[in-house]
Protein backbone atom coordinates (compact mmCIF):
# COMPACT_ATOMS: atom_id res chain seq x y z
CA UNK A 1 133.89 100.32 108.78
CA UNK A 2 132.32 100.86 105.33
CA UNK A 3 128.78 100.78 104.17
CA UNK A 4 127.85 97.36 102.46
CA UNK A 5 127.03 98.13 98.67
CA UNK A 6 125.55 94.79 96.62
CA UNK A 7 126.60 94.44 93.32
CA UNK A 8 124.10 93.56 90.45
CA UNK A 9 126.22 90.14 89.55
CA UNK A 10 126.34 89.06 93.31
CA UNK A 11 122.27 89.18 93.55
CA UNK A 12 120.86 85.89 94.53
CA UNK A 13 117.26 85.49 93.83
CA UNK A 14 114.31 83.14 95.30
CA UNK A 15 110.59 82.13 94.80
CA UNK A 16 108.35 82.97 96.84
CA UNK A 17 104.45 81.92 97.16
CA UNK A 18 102.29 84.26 98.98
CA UNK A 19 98.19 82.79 99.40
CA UNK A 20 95.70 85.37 99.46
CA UNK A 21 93.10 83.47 100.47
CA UNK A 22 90.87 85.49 102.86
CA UNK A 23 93.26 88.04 103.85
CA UNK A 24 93.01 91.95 102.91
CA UNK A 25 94.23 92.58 99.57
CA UNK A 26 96.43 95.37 101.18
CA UNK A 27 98.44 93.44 103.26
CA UNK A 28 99.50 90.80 100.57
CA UNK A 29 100.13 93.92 98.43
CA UNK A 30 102.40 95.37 100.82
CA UNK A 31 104.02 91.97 101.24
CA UNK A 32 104.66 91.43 97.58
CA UNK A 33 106.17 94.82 97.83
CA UNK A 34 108.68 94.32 100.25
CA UNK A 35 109.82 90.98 98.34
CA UNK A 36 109.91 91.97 94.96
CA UNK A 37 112.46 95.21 96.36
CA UNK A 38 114.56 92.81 98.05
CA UNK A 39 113.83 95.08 101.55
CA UNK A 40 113.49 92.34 103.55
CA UNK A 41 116.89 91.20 102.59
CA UNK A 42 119.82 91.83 104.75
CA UNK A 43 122.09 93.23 102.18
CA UNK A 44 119.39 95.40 100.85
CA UNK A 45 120.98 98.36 98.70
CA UNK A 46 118.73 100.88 97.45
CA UNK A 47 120.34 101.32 93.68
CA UNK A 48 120.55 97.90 93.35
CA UNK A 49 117.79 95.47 91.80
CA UNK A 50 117.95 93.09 94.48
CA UNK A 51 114.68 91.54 94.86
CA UNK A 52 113.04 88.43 94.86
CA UNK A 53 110.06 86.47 92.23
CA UNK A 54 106.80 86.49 93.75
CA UNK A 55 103.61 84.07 93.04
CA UNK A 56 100.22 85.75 94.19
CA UNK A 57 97.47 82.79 94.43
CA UNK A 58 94.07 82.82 94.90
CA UNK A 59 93.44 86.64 94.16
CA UNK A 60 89.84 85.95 93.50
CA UNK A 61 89.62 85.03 97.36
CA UNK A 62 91.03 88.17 98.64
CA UNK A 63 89.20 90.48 100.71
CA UNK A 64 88.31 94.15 100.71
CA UNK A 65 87.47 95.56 104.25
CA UNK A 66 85.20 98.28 105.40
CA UNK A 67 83.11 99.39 101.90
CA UNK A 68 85.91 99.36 99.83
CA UNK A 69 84.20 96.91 97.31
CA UNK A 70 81.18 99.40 96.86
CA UNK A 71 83.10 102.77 97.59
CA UNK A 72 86.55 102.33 95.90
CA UNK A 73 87.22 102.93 92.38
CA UNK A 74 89.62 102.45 89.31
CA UNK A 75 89.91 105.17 87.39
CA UNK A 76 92.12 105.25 84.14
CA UNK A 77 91.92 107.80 81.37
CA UNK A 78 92.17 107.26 77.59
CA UNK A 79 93.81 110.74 76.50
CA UNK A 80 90.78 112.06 75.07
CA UNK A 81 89.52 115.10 76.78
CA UNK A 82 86.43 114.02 78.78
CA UNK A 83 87.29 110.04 78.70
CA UNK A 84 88.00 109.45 82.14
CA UNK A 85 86.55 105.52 82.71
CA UNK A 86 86.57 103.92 86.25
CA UNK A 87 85.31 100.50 87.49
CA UNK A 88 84.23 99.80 90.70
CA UNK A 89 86.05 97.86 92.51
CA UNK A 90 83.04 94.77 93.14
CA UNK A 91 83.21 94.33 89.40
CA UNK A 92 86.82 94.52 89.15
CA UNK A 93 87.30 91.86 91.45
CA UNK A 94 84.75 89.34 89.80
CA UNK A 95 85.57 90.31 86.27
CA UNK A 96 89.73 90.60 86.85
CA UNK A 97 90.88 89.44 89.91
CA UNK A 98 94.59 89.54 89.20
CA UNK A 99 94.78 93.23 87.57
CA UNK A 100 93.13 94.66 90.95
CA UNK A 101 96.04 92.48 92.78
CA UNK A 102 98.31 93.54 89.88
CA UNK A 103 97.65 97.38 90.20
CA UNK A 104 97.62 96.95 94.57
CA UNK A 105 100.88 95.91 94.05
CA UNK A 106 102.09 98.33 91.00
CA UNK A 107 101.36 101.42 93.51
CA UNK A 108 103.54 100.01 95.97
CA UNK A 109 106.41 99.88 94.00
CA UNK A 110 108.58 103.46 92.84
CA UNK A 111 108.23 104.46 89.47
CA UNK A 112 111.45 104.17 88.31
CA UNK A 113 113.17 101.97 86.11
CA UNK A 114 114.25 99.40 89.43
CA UNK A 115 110.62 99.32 89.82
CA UNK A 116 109.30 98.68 86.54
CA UNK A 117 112.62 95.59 86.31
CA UNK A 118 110.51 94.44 89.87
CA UNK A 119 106.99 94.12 88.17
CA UNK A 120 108.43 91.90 86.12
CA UNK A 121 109.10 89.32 88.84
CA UNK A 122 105.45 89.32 89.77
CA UNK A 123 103.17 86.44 88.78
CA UNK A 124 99.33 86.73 89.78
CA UNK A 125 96.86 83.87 89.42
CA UNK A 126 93.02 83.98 89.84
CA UNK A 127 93.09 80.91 91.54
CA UNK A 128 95.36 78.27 93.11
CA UNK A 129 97.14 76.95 90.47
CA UNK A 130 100.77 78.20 88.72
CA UNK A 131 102.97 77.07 86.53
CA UNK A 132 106.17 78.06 88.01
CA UNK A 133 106.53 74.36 90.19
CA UNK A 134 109.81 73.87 88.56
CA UNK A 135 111.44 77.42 90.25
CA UNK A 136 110.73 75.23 93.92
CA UNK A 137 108.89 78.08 95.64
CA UNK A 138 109.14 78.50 98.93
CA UNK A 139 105.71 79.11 100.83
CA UNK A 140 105.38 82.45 103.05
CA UNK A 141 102.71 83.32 105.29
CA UNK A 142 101.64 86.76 105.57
């Protein structure tokens, strides 16, 4: 018996819709994850870019537990010596719902060149309306 190794040409991909609606940003992070990888896939292979697309709606309903929204922090840096910004994550999610969903996701994904070709299959809307209707989605509940 030999191991099962998918081929880049053989990779069938799907829509999927997950709804953040009150649920923990987290979770639908770590959803969008696993679907955008193709892990969740039978014929998984780990060199192989064999994920799926992925449509985040409703970001701006998602939910931080514990303190997170006063405690937690994005920090980026410029490249100048002493220009280290960072946002808070309250503001972040009223200002830019989809970048705090965009970055949840982004750190949940290997940084590698499989991972960056992944990102690219992630759409993230502040509310609940996309215009990917065409692609039939398939709903998934988290």
């Amino acid at each position: 018996m030999s191991t099962f190794m998918q081929k880049p040409l053989e990779v069938t991909r799907k829509w999927y819709i997950l709804d953040a609606k009150n649920k923990p940003l987290g979770r639908v992070a770590a959803k969008a994850a696993v679907l955008l990888r193709g892990k969740h896939k039978p014929t998984f292979t780990p060199h192989v870019d064999c994920g799926d697309h992925v449509i985040i709606l409703n970001c701006k309903d998602a939910t931080l537990t514990g303190n997170k929204l006063t405690q937690k922090y994005y920090y980026r840096h410029t490249g100048y010596i002493g220009h280290l910004k960072s946002v808070r994550y309250d503001k972040l999610m009223n200002e830019n719902p989809e970048k705090a969903m965009y970055l949840a996701v982004k750190g949940m994904i290997p940084s590698t060149t499989i991972g960056r070709k992944a990102l690219t299959r992630l759409r993230v809307f502040a509310g609940d309306q996309h215009n990917h209707a065409a692609q039939n989605p398939e709903i998934l509940d988290i």
